[in-house]
N, C-alpha and C. Protein backbone atom coordinates (compact mmCIF):
# COMPACT_ATOMS: atom_id res chain seq x y z
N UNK A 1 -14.66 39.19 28.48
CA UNK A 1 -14.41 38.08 27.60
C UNK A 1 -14.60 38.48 26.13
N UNK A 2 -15.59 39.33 26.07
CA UNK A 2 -16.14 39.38 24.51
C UNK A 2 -14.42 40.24 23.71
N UNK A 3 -13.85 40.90 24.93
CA UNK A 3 -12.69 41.72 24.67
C UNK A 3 -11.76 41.10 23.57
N UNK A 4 -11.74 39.86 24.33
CA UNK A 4 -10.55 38.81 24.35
C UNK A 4 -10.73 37.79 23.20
N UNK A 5 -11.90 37.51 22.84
CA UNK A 5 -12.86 36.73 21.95
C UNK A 5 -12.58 38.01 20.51
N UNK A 6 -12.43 38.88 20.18
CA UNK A 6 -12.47 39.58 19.64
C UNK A 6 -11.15 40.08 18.71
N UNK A 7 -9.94 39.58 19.51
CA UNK A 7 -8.61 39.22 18.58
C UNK A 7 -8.59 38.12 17.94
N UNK A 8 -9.70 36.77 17.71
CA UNK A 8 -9.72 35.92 17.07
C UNK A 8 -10.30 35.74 15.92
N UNK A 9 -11.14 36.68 15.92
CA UNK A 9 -12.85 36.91 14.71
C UNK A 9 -11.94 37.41 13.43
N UNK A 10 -10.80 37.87 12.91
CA UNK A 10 -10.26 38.51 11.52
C UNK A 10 -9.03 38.27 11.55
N UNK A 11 -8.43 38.08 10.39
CA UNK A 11 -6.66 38.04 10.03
C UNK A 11 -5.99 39.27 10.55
N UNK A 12 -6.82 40.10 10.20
CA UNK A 12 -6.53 41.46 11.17
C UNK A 12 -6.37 42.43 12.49
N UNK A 13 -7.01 41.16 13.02
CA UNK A 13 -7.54 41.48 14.71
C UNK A 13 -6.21 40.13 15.45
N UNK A 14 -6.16 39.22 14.63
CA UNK A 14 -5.29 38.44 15.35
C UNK A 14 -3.86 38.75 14.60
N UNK A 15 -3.27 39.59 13.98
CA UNK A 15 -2.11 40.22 13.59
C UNK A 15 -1.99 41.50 15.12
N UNK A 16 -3.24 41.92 15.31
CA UNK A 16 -2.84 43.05 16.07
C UNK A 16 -2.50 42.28 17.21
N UNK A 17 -3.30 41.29 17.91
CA UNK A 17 -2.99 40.31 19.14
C UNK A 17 -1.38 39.99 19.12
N UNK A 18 -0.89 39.54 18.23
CA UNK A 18 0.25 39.16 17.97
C UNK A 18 1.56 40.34 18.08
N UNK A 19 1.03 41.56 17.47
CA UNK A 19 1.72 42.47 17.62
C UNK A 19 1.73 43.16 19.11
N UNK A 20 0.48 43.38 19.61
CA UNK A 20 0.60 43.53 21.25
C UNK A 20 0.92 42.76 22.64
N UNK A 21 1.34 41.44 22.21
CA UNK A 21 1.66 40.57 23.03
C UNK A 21 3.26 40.06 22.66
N UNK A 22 3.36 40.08 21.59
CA UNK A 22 4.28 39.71 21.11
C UNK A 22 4.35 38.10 20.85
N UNK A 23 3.24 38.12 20.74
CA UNK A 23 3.59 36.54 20.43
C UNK A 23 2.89 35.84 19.32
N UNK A 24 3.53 35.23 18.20
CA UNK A 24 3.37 34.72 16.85
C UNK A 24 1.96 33.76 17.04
N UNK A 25 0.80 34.43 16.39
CA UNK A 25 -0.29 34.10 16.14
C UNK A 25 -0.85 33.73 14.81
N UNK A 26 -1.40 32.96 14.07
CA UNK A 26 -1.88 32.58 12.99
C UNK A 26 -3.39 32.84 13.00
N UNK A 27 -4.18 33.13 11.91
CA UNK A 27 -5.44 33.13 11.70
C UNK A 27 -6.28 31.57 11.58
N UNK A 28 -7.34 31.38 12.54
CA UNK A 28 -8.05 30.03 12.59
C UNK A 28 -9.12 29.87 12.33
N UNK A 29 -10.09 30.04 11.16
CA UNK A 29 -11.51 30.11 10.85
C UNK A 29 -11.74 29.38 11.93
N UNK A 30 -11.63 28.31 12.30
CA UNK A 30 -12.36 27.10 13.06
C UNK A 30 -12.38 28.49 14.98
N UNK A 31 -11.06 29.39 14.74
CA UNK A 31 -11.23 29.72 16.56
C UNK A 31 -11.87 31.18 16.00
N UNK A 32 -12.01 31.71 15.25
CA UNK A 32 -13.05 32.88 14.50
C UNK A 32 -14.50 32.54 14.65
N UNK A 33 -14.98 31.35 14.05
CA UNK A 33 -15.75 30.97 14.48
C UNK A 33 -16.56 30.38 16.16
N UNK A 34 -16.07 30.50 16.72
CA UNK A 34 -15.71 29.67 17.77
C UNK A 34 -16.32 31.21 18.93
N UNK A 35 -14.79 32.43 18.38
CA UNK A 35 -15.28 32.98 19.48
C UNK A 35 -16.57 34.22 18.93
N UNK A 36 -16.88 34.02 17.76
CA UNK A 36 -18.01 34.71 17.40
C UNK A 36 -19.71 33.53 17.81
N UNK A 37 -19.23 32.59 17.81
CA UNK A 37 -20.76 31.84 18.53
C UNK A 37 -20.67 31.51 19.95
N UNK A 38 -19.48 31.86 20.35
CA UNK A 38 -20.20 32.16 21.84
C UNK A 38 -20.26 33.05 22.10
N UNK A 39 -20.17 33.87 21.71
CA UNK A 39 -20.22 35.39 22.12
C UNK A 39 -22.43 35.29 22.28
N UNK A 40 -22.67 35.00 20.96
CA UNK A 40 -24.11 34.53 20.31
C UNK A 40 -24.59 33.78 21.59
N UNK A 41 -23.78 32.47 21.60
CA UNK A 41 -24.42 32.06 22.80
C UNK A 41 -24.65 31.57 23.69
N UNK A 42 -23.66 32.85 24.28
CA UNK A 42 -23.85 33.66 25.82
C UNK A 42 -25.14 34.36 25.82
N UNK A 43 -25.29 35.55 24.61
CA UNK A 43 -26.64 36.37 24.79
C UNK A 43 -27.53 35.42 24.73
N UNK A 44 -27.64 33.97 23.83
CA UNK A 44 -29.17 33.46 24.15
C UNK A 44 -28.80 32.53 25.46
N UNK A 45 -27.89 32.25 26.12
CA UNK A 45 -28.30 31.73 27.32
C UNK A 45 -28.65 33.22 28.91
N UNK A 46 -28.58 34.31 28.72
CA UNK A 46 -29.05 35.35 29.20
C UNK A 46 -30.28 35.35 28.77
N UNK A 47 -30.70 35.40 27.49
CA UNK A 47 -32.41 35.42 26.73
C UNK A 47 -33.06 34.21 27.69
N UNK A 48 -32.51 33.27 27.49
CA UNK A 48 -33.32 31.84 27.98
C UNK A 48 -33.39 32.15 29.72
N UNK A 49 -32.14 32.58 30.13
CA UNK A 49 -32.06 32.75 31.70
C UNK A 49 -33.45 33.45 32.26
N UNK A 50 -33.11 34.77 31.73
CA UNK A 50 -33.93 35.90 32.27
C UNK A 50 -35.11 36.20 31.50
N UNK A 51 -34.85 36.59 30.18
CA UNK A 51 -36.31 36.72 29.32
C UNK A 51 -37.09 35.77 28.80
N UNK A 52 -36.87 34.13 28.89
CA UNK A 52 -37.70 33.44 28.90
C UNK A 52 -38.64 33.27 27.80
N UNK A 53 -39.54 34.23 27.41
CA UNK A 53 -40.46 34.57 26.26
C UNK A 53 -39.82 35.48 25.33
N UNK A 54 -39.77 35.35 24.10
CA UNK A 54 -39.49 36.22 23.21
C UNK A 54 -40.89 37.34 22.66
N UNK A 55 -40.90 38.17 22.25
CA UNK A 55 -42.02 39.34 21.99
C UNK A 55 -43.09 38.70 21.69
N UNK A 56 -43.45 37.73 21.22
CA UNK A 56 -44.72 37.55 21.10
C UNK A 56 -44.82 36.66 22.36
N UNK A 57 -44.82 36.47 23.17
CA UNK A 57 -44.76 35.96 24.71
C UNK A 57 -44.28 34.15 24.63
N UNK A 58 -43.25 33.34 23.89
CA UNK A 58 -43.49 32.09 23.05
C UNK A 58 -41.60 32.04 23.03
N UNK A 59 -41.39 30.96 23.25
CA UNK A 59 -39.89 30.64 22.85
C UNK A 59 -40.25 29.67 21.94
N UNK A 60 -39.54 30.05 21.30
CA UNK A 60 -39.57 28.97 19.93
C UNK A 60 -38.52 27.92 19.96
N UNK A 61 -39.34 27.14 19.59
CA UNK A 61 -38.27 25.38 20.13
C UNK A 61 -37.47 25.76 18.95
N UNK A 62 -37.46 26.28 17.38
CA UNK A 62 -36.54 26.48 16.65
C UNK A 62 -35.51 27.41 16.83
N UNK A 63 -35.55 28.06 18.10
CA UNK A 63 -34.46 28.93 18.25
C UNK A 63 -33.84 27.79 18.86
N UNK A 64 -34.29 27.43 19.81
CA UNK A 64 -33.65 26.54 20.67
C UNK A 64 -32.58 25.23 20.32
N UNK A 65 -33.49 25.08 19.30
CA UNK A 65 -32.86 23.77 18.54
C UNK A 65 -31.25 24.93 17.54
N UNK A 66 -31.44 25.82 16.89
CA UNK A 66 -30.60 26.24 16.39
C UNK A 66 -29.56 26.69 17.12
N UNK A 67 -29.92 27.18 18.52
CA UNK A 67 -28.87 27.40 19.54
C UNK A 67 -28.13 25.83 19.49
N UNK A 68 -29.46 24.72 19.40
CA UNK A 68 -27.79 23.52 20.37
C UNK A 68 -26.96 22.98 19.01
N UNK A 69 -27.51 23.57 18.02
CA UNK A 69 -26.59 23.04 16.99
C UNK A 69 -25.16 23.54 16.58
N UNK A 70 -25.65 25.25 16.79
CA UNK A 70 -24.43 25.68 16.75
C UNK A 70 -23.22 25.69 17.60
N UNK A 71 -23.87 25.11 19.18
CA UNK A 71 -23.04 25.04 20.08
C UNK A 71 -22.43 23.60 19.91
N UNK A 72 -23.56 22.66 19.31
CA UNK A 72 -22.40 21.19 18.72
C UNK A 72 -21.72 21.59 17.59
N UNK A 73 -21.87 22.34 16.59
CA UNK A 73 -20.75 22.65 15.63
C UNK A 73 -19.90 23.37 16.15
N UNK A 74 -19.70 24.00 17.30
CA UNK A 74 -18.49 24.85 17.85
C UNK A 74 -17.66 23.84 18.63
N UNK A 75 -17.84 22.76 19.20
CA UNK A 75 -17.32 21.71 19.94
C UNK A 75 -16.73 20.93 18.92
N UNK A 76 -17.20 20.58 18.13
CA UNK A 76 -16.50 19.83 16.92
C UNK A 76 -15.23 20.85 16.43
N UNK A 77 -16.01 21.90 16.02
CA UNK A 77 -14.05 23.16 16.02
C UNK A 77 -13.26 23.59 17.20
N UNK A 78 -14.38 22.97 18.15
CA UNK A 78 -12.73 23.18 19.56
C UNK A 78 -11.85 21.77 18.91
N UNK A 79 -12.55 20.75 18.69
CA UNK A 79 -11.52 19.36 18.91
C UNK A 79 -10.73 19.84 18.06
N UNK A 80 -10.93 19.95 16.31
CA UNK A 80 -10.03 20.67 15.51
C UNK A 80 -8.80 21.69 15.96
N UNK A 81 -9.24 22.14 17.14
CA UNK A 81 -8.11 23.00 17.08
C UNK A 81 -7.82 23.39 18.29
N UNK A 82 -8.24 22.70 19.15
CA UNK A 82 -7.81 22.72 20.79
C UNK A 82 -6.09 22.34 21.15
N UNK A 83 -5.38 21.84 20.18
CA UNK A 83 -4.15 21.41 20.54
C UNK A 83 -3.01 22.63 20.21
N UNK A 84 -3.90 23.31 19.79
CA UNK A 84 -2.91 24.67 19.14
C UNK A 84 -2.40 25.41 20.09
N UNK A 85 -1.56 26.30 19.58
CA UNK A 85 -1.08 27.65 20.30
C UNK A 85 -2.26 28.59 20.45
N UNK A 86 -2.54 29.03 19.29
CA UNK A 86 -3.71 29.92 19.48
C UNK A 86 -4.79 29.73 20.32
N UNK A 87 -5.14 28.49 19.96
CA UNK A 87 -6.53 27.80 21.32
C UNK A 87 -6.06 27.54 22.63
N UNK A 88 -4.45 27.69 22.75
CA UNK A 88 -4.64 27.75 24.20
C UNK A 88 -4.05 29.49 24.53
N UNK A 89 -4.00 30.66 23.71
CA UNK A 89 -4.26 31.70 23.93
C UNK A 89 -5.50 32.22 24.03
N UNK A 90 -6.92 32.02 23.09
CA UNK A 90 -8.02 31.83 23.19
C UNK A 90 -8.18 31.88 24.78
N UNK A 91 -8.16 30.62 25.09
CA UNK A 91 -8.43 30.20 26.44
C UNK A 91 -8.14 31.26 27.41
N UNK A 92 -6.51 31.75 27.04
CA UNK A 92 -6.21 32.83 28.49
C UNK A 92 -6.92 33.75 28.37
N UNK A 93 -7.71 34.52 27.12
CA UNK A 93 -8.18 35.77 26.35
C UNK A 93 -9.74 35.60 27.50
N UNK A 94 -9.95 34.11 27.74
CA UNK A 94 -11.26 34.73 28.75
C UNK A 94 -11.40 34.74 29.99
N UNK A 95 -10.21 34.11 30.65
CA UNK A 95 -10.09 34.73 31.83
C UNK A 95 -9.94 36.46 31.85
N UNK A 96 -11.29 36.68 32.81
CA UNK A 96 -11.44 37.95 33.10
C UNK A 96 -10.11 38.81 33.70
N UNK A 97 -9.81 39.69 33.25
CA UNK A 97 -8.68 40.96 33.51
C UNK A 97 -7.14 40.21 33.10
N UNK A 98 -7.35 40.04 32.46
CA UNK A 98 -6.03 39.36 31.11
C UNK A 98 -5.59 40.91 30.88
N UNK A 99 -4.63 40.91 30.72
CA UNK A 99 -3.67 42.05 30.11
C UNK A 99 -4.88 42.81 29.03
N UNK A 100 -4.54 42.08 28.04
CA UNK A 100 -4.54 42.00 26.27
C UNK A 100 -6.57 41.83 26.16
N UNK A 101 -7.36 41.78 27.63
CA UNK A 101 -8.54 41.50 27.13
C UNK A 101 -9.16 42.86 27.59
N UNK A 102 -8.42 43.93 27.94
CA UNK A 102 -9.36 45.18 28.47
C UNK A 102 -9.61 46.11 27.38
């Protein structure tokens, strides 16, 4: 996924998507954003899964709280831009073994 998430993050990375698929892509801060905080958090729902305590043995309710915010500000930029072309390429980019995501 992170593969696939990764033609969306720059004007440059989604020119190359476009050029290897062939298909006319635009740059979307709102899906840049989008697939750079879940990428984020995925790793803290692995942290929370499995490691539980952070180094000083203590999860901090302020991580926690900053995790659900950013995951409500990423839902507010799916609605923005869920009707698009790009967001529903997004979408195919994380189904696992996609062409364009290896």
């Amino acid at each position: 996924m992170k593969n696939g998430m990764a033609y969306f993050l720059t004007p440059e990375s989604i020119r190359k998507f476009s050029a290897d698929t062939v298909l006319p892509c635009i740059f979307s801060p709102d899906l840049s954003e989008i697939a750079k905080a879940f990428g984020e958090l995925q790793e803290a729902r692995n942290l929370a899964d499995y490691d539980i305590v952070d180094s000083d043995g203590t999860v901090h309710i302020l991580w926690a709280s900053d995790c659900l915010e950013k995951a409500k500000h990423i839902f507010e930029a799916w609605r923005r831009v869920q009707e698009t072309d790009e967001a529903k390429l997004f979408l195919v980019c994380l189904i696992p073994g996609t062409k364009w995501a290896r």
